[in-house]
Protein backbone atom coordinates (compact mmCIF):
# COMPACT_ATOMS: atom_id res chain seq x y z
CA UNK A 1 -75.13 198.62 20.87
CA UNK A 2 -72.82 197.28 23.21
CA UNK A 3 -70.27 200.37 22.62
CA UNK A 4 -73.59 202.35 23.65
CA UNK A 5 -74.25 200.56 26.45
CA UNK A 6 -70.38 200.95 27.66
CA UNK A 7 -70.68 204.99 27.45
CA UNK A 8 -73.78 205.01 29.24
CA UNK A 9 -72.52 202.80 32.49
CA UNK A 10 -69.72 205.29 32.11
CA UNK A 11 -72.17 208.39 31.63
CA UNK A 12 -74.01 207.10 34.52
CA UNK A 13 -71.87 204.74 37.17
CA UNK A 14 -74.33 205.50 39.86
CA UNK A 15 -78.00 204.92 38.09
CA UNK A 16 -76.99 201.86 36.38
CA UNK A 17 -75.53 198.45 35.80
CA UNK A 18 -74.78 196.10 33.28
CA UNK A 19 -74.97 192.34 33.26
CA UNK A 20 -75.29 189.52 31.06
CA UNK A 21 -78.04 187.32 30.80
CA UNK A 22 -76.55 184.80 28.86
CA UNK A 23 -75.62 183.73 25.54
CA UNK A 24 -77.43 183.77 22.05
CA UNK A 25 -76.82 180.64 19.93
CA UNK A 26 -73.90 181.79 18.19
CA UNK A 27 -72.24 182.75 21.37
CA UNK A 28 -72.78 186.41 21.70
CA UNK A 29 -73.36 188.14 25.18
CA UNK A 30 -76.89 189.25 25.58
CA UNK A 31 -76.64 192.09 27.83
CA UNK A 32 -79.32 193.45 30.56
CA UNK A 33 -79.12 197.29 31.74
CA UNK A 34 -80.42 197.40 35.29
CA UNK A 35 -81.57 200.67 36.63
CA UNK A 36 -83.23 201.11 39.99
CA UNK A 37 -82.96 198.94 43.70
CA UNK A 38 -82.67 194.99 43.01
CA UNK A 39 -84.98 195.08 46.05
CA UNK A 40 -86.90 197.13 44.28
CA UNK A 41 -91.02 196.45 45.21
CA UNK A 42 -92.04 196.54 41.58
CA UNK A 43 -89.65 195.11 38.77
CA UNK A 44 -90.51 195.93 34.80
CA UNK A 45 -88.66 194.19 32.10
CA UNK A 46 -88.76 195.41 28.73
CA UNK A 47 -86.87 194.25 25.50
CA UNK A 48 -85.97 194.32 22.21
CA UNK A 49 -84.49 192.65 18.69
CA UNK A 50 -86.22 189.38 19.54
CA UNK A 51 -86.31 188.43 15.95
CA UNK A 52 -83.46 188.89 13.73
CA UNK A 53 -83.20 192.33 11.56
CA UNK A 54 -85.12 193.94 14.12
CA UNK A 55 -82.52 196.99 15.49
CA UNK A 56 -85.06 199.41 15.65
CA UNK A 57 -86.30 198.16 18.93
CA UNK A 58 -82.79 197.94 20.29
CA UNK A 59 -81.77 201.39 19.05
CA UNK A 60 -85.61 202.69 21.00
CA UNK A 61 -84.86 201.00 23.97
CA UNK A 62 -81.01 202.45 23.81
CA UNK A 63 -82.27 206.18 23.50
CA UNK A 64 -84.72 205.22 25.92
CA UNK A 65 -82.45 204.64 28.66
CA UNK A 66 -80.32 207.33 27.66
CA UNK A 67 -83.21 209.98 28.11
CA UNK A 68 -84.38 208.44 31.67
CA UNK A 69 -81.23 208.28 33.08
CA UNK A 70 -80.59 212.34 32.11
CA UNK A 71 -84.02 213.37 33.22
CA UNK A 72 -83.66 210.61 37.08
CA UNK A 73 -85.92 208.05 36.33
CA UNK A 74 -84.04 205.66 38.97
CA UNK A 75 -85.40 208.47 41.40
CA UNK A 76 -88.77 207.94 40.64
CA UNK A 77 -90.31 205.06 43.49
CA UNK A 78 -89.83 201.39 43.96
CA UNK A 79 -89.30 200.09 40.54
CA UNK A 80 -86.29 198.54 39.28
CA UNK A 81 -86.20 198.55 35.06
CA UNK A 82 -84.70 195.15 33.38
CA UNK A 83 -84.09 196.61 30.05
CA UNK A 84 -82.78 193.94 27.27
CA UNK A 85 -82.09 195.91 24.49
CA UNK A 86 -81.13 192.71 21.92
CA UNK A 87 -82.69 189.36 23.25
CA UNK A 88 -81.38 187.96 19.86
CA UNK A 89 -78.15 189.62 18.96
CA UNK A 90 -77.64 186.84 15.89
């Protein structure tokens, strides 16, 4: 996931950025993809893997990205997307 989320910032340097939100319990960064204006009016957060063994909602959430950013989805109004892909990455 975190290879995935280093090709798309590099797909898409303008649409998107990367941060960390913090750290799980066995010290792993638990990355946030950011697309839209921070000052956006409306923010949405959506995430993933909350439990352990649960990829498939990271790998959704990765493809999910993936297709917005191709098709402009930052373009689309005053909403910024918080998109955690693995809240738990243990």
């Amino acid at each position: 996931m975190l290879e995935d989320i280093k090709l798309l910032a590099h797909k898409y340097p303008d649409s998107m950025i990367v941060d960390t939100i913090g750290v799980s319990e066995l010290g792993r960064n638990i990355p946030v993809i950011r697309i839209g204006k921070a000052d956006a009016k409306y923010n949405v957060l959506l995430q993933g893997a909350i439990h352990g063994r649960e990829h498939m909602t990271a790998w959704c959430l990765m493809a999910m990205v993936d297709y917005w950013l191709d098709n402009g989805i930052e373009q689309l109004g005053d909403i910024c997307w918080h998109i955690i892909p693995m809240i738990n990455p243990d």
